[in-house]
Protein backbone atom coordinates (compact mmCIF):
# COMPACT_ATOMS: atom_id res chain seq x y z
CA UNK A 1 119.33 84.17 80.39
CA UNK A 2 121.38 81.33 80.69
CA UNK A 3 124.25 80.44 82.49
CA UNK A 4 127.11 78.06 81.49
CA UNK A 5 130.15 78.16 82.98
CA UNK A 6 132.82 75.01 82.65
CA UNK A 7 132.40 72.65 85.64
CA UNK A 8 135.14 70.64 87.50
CA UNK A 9 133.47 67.83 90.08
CA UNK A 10 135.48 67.76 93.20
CA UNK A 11 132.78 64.98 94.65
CA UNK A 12 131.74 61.16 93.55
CA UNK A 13 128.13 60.80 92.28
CA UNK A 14 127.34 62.40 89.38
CA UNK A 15 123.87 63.27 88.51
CA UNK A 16 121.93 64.55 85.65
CA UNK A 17 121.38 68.69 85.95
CA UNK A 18 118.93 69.26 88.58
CA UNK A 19 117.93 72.80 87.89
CA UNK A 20 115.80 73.38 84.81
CA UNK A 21 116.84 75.40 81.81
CA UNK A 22 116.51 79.29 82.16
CA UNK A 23 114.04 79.92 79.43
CA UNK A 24 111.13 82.47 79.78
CA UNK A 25 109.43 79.77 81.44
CA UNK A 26 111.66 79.72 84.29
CA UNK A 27 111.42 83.60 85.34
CA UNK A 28 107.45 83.35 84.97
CA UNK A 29 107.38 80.52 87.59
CA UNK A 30 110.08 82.08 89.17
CA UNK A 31 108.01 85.36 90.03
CA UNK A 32 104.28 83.33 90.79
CA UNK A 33 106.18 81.75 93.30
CA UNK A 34 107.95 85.30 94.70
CA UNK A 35 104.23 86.58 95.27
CA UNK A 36 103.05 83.30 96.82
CA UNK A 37 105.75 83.42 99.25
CA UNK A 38 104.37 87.15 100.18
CA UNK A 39 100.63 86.00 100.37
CA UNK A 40 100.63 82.57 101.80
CA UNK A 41 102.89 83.87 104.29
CA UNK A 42 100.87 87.03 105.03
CA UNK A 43 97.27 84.82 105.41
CA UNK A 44 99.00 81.95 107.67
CA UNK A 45 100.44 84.59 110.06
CA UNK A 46 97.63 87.19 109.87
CA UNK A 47 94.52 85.58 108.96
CA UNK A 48 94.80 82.80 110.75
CA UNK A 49 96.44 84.05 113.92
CA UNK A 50 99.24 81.88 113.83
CA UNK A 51 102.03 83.91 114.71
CA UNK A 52 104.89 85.29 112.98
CA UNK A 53 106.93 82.91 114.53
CA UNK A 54 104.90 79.81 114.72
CA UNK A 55 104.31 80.20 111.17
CA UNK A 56 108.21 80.32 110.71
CA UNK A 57 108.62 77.57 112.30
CA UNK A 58 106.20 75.25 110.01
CA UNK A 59 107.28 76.36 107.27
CA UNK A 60 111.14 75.48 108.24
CA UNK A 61 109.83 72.05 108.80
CA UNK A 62 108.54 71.80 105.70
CA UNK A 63 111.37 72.77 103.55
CA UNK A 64 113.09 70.53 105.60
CA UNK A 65 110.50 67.95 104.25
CA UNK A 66 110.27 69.00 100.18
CA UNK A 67 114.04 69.74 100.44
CA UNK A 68 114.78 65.89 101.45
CA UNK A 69 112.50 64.76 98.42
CA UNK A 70 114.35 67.09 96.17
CA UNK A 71 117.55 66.09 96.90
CA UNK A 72 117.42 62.47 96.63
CA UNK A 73 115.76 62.48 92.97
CA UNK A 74 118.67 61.84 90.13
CA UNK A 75 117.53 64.56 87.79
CA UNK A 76 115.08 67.61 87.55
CA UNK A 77 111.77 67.30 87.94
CA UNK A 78 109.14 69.95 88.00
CA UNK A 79 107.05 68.81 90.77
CA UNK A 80 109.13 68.61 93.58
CA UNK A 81 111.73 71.51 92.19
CA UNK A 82 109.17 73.79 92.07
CA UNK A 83 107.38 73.01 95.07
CA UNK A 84 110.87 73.28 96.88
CA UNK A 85 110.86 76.93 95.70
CA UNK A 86 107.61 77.58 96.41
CA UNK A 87 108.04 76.58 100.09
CA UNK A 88 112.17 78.58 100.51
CA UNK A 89 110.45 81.65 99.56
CA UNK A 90 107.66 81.78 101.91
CA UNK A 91 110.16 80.47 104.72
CA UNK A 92 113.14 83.28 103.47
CA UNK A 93 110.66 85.67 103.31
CA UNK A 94 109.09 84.57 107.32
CA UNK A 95 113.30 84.80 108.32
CA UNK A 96 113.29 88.69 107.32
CA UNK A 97 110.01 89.56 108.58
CA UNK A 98 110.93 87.91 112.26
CA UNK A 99 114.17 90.05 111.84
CA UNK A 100 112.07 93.30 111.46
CA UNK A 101 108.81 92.62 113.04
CA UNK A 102 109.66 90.60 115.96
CA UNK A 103 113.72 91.99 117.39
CA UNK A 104 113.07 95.27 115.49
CA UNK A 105 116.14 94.98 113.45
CA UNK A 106 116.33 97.92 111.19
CA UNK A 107 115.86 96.54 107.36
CA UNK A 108 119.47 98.46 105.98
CA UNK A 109 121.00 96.17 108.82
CA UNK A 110 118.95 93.19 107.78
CA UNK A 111 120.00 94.36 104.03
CA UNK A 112 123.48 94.46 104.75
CA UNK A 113 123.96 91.44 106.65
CA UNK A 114 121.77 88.90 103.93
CA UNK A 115 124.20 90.72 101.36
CA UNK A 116 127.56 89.59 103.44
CA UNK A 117 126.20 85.73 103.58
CA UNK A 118 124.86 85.20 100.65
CA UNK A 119 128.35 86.29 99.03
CA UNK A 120 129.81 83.88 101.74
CA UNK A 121 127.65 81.08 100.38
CA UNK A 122 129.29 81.99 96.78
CA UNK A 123 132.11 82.32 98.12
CA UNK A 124 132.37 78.94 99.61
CA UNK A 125 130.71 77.80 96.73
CA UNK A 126 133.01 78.89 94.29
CA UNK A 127 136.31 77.87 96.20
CA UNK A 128 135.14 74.49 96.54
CA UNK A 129 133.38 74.12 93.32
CA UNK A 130 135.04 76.12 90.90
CA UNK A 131 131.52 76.99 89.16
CA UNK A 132 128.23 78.99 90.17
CA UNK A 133 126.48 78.20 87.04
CA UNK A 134 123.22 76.26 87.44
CA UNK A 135 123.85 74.60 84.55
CA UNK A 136 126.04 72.23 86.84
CA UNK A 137 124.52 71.45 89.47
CA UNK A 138 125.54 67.81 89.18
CA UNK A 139 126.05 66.73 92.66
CA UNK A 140 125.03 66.81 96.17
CA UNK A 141 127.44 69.39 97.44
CA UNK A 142 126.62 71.86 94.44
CA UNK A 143 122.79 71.12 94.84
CA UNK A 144 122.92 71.80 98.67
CA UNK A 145 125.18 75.37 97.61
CA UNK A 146 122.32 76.00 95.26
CA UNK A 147 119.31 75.80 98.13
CA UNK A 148 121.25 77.66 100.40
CA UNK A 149 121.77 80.41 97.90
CA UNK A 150 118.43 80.66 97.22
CA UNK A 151 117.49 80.97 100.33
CA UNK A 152 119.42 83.83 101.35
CA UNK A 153 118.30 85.49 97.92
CA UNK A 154 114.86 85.04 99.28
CA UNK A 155 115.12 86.85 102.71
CA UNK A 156 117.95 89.40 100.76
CA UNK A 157 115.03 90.51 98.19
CA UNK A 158 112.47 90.75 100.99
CA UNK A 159 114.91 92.86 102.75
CA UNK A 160 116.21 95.26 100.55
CA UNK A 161 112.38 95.18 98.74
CA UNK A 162 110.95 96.18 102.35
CA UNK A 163 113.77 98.80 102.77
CA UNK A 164 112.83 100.31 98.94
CA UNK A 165 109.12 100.98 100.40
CA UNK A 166 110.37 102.28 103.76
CA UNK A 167 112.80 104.74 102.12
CA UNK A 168 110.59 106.07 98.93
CA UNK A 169 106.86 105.78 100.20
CA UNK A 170 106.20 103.98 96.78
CA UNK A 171 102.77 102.18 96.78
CA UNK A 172 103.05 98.52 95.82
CA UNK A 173 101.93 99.06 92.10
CA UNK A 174 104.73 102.14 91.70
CA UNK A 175 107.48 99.66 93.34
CA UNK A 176 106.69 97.19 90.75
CA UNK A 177 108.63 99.70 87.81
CA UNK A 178 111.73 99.33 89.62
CA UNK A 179 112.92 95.68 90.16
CA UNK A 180 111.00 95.18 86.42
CA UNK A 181 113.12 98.31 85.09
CA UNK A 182 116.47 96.64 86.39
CA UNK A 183 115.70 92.73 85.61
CA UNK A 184 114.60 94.70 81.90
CA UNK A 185 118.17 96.26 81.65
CA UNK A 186 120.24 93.34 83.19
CA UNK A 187 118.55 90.96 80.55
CA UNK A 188 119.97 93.64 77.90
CA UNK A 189 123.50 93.30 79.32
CA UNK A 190 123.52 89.89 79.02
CA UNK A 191 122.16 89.65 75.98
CA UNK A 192 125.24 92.10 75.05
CA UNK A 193 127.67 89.63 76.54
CA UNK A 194 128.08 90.35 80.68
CA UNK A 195 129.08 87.28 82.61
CA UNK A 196 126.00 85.36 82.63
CA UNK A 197 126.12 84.04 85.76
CA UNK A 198 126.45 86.98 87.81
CA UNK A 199 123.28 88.20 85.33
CA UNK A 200 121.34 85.14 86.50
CA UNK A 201 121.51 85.62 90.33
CA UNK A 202 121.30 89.78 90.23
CA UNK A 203 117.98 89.05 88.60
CA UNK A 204 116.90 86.33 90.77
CA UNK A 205 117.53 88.07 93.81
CA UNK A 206 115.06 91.12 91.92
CA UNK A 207 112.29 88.78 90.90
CA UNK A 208 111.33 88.53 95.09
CA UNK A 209 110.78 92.53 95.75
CA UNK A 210 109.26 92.22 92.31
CA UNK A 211 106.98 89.40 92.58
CA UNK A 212 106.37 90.90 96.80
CA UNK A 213 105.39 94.23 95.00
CA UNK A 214 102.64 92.52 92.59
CA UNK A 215 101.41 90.60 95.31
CA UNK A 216 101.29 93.51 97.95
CA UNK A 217 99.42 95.18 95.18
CA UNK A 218 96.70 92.63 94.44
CA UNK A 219 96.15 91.84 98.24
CA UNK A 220 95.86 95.37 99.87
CA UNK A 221 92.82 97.16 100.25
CA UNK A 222 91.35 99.69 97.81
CA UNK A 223 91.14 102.29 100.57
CA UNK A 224 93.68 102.58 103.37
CA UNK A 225 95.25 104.88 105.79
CA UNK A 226 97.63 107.23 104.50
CA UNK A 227 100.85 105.59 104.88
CA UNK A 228 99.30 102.13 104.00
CA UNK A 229 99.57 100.17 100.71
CA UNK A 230 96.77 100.30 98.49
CA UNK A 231 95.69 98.00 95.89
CA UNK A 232 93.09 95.60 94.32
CA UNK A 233 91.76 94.51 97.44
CA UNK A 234 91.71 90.81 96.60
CA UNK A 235 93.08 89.75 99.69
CA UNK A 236 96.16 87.35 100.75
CA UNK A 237 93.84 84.49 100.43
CA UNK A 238 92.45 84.84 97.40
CA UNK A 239 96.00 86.07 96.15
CA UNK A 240 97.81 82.92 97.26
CA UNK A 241 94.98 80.62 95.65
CA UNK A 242 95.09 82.37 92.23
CA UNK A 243 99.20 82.45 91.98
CA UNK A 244 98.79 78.59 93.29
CA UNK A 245 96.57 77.68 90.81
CA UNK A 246 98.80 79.26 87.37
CA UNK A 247 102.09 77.98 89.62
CA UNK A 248 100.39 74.31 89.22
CA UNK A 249 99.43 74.91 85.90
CA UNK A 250 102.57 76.04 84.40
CA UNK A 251 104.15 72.92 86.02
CA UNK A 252 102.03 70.93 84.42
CA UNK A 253 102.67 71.88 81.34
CA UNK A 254 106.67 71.56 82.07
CA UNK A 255 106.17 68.26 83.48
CA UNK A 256 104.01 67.47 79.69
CA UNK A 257 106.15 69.01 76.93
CA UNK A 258 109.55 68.73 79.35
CA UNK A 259 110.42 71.76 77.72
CA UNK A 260 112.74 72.99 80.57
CA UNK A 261 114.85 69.84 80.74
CA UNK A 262 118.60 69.83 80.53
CA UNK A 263 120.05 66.75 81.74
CA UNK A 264 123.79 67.06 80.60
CA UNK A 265 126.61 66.85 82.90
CA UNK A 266 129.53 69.23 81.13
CA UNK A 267 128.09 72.89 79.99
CA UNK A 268 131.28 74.45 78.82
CA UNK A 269 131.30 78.53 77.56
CA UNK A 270 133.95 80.74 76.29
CA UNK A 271 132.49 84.36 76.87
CA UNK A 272 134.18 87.54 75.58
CA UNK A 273 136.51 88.58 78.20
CA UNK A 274 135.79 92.53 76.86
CA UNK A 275 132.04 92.19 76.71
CA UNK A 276 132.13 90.43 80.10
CA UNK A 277 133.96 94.07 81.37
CA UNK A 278 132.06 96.33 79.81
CA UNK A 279 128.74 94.47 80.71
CA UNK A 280 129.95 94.87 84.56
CA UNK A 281 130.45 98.34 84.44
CA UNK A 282 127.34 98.23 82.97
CA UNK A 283 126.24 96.56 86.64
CA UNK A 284 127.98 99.54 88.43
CA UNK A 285 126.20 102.13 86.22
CA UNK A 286 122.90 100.14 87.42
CA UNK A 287 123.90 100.05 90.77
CA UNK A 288 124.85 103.86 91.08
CA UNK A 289 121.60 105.08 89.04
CA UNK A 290 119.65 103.05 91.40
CA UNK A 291 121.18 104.39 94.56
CA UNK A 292 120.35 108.05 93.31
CA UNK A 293 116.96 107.40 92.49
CA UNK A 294 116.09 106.20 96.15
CA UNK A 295 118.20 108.57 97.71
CA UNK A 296 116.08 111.58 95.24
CA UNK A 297 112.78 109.52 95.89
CA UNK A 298 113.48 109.25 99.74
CA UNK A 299 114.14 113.46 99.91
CA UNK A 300 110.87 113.69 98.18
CA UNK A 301 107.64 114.43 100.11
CA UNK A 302 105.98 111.04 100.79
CA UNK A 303 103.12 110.24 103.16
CA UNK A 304 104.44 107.91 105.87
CA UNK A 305 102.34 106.24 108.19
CA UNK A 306 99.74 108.03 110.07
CA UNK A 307 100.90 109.98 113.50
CA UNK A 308 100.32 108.24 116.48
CA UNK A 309 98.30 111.72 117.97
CA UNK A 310 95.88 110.86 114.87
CA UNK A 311 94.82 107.29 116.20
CA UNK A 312 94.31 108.12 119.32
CA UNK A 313 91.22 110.87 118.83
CA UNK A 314 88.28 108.81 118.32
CA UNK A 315 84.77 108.98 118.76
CA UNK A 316 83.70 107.91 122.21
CA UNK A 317 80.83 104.49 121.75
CA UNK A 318 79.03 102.08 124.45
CA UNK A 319 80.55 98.75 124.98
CA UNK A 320 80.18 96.77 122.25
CA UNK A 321 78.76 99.53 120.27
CA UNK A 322 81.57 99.77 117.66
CA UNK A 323 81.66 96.08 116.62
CA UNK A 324 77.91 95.62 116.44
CA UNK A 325 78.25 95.59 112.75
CA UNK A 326 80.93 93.35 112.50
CA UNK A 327 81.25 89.60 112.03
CA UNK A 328 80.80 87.69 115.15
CA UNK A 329 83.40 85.11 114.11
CA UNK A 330 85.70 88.03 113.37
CA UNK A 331 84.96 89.71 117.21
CA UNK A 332 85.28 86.42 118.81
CA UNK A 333 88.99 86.05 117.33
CA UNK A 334 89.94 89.76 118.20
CA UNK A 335 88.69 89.14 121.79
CA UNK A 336 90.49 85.72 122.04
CA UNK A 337 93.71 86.86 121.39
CA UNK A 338 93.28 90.13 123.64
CA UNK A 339 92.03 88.16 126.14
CA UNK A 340 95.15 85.72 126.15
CA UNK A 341 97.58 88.78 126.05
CA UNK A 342 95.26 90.08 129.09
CA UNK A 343 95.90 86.51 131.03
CA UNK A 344 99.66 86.76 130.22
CA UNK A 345 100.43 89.83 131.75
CA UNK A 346 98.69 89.29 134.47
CA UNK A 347 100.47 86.10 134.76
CA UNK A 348 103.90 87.51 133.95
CA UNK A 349 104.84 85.70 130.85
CA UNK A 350 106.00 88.91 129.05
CA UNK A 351 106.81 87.12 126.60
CA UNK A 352 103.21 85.38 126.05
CA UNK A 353 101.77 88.36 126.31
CA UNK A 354 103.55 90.33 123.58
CA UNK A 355 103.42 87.53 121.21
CA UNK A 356 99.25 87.42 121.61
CA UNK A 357 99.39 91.60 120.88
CA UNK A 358 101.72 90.85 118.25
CA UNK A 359 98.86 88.36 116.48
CA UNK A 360 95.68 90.49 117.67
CA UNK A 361 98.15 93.28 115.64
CA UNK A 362 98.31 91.14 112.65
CA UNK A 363 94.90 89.79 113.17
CA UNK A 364 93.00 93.20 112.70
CA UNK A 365 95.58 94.66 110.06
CA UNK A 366 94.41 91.81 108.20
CA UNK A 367 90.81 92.14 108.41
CA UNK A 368 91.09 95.87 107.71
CA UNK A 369 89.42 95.12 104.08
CA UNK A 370 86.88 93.50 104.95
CA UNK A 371 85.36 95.51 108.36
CA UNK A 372 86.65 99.37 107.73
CA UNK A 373 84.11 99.39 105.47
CA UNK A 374 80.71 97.94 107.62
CA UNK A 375 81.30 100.76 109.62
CA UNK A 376 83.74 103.33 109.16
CA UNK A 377 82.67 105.21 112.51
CA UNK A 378 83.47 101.53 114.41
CA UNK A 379 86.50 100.62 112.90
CA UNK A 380 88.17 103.97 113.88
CA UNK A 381 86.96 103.60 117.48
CA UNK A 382 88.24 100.15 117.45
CA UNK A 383 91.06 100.97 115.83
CA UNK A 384 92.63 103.78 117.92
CA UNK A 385 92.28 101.78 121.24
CA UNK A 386 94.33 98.87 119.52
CA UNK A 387 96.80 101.26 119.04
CA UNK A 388 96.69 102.50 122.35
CA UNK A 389 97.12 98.86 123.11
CA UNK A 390 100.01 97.84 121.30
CA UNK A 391 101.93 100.98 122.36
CA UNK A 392 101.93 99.88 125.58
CA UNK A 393 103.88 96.82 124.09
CA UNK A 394 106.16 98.67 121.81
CA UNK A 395 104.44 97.17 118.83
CA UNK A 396 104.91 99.71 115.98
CA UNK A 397 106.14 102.62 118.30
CA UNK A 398 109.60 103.75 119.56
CA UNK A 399 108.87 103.54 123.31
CA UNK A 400 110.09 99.89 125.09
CA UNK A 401 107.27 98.04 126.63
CA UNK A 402 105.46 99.56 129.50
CA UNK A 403 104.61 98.15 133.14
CA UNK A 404 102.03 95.00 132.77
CA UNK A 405 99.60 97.41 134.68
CA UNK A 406 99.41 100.02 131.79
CA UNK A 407 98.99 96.76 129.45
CA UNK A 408 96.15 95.47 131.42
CA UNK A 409 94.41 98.96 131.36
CA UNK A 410 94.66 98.54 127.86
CA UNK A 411 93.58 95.52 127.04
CA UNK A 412 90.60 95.63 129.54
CA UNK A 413 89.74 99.03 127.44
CA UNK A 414 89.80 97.28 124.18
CA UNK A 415 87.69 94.10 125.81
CA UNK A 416 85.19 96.46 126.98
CA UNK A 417 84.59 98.42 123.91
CA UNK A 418 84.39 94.76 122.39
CA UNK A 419 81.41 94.33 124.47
């Protein structure tokens, strides 16, 4: 779908267009890099240990970084624009996550509240513009508009993706039908006339739970919990590195045959005022089907996530028993980070110590695939004192954090039966 609206500059240097043309092109790039800024995210903060928020933190810098590069270059090209987008959706997607996982915001607030800004940044946009169309983004101030706006759609698709999942119970493969069934239909209503600019950014903001969905799917385990996502079991690693790999080769091939190149400054449009109507009550219709399918999916019998009473009955094993079978590299990183949470709450740094449970959390969620099934008996045992451990930090439970005492307990538990 395109997007050509008639542009009035209100600032000095003019520039060739800097976005590339929305061909088919565009929304398969567009959705590699949705599922690589699920993946990438997922192995940096999980499989590595770094940390929600340390992760967040890089990855800011680096947009900073790419975003710099992009915006001093006169006119699009591939390369840097699509590296730029790689790197805004891993870091909008790390924004939403910190909201949920890390202050516990609920994700309808976090829903809501990406919603309100990113029609502020249009709104801003608009007044001082006159155009949303990316067909003119011509100058600085429209370029910077466009960043920002993709930005927000970025943590508003993780949001209201994450918030689909929570409400339905949909596995990742399921979840896929609906952002595909929507982009499907809003493609039809622009093809029928609606306003083709609002039809551009409802289905950008749907290609992130979309491509999020396809990635959740390839990367999660065959087997699971009940509750847990399910999928191919190829893991965020090798996920990222296959998504990497057709990103860079589809950007080669742009950069070759320049086949999404547009560099002219005036894109003028005179759309049917009465198709442009009916296609946004076509929008509403979408909007109010979709609202009573989750609200008939959410009254539906789904499994949630296991009850805490079932993690906690597990068979009693001699220190170091339960991990005999697993990795030694893999032990040595559980009992690393347990051991710095242990040293922090002893210490005081509250703080320090739930941000070490928080990555031993991560740490063994993420390594679920790959030891579960070395020893099923092990895992469990392993598994329901980590749970005992990060209730005592009010890591996926209700309850506040308890006294450091109760922590230590813990964590000395979970050391011990780490041998």
């Amino acid at each position: 779908m395109t997007t050509t609206t008639e542009e009035r500059t209100r600032s000095g240097h003019l520039m060739l267009n800097k976005v590339p043309e929305v061909t088919i092109w565009f929304w398969v790039i567009k959705i590699l890099c949705t599922t690589v800024g699920e993946s990438f995210a997922d192995w940096i903060n999980m499989k590595l240990g770094v940390g929600l928020v340390n992760t967040a933190w890089i990855f800011t810098a680096v947009f900073v970084v790419v975003l710099a590069v992009q915006l001093r270059l006169k006119r699009y090209v591939p390369f840097p624009y699509w590296l730029t987008v790689v790197v805004v959706s891993v870091t909008g997607t790390l924004y939403t996550d910190i909201l949920t996982d890390q202050l516990n915001v609920p994700l309808w607030i976090s829903s809501a509240v990406f919603s309100v800004l990113l029609a502020v940044v249009f709104g801003v946009w608009w007044l001082r513009e006159r155009t949303l169309s990316i067909h003119s983004v011509t100058t600085l101030p429209r370029e910077s508009f466009y960043w920002l706006a993709v930005l927000v759609t970025f943590a508003l698709g993780t949001a209201t993706g994450d918030w689909t999942l929570e409400l339905t119970g949909w596995s990742p493969g399921a979840s896929v039908l609906l952002p595909l069934g929507l982009i499907a239909a809003i493609t039809l209503l622009w093809k029928f006339g609606a306003n083709p600019v609002l039809s551009f950014w409802l289905a950008y903001i749907l290609t992130r739970p979309l491509g999020a969905n396809i990635g959740d799917w390839l990367a999660s385990p065959k087997v699971a919990q009940p509750g847990e996502p399910t999928g191919l079991a190829l893991g965020t690693f090798t996920t990222s590195l296959i998504f990497l790999g057709l990103i860079l080769a589809t950007v080669v091939y742009l950069t070759v045959t320049r086949s999404d190149v547009t560099e002219t400054h005036d894109a003028h449009a005179t759309g049917d005022l009465r198709k442009e109507r009916v296609g946004l009550a076509g929008f509403g219709l979408l909007a109010v089907a979709t609202t009573s399918l989750l609200i008939w999916a959410h009254s539906q019998p789904h499994v949630g996530p296991a009850p805490e009473a079932d993690n906690t009955s597990a068979v009693q094993m001699a220190p170091g028993e339960a991990v005999k079978k697993f990795p030694p590299a893999k032990v040595t990183a559980l009992k690393t980070l347990a051991s710095t949470a242990l040293k922090d709450a002893r210490s005081g740094n509250a703080k320090g110590a739930h941000r070490a449970a928080q990555s031993l959390r991560d740490l063994w969620d993420a390594d679920q695939a790959s030891l579960q099934p070395l020893d099923q008996t092990g895992w469990t045992s392993i598994d329901a004192q980590m749970d005992k451990v990060l209730g005592t930090f009010g890591i996926d439970h209700s309850n506040p954090p308890m006294p450091p005492a109760q922590q230590e307990k813990e964590l000395n538990a979970l050391l011990t039966d780490m041998g």
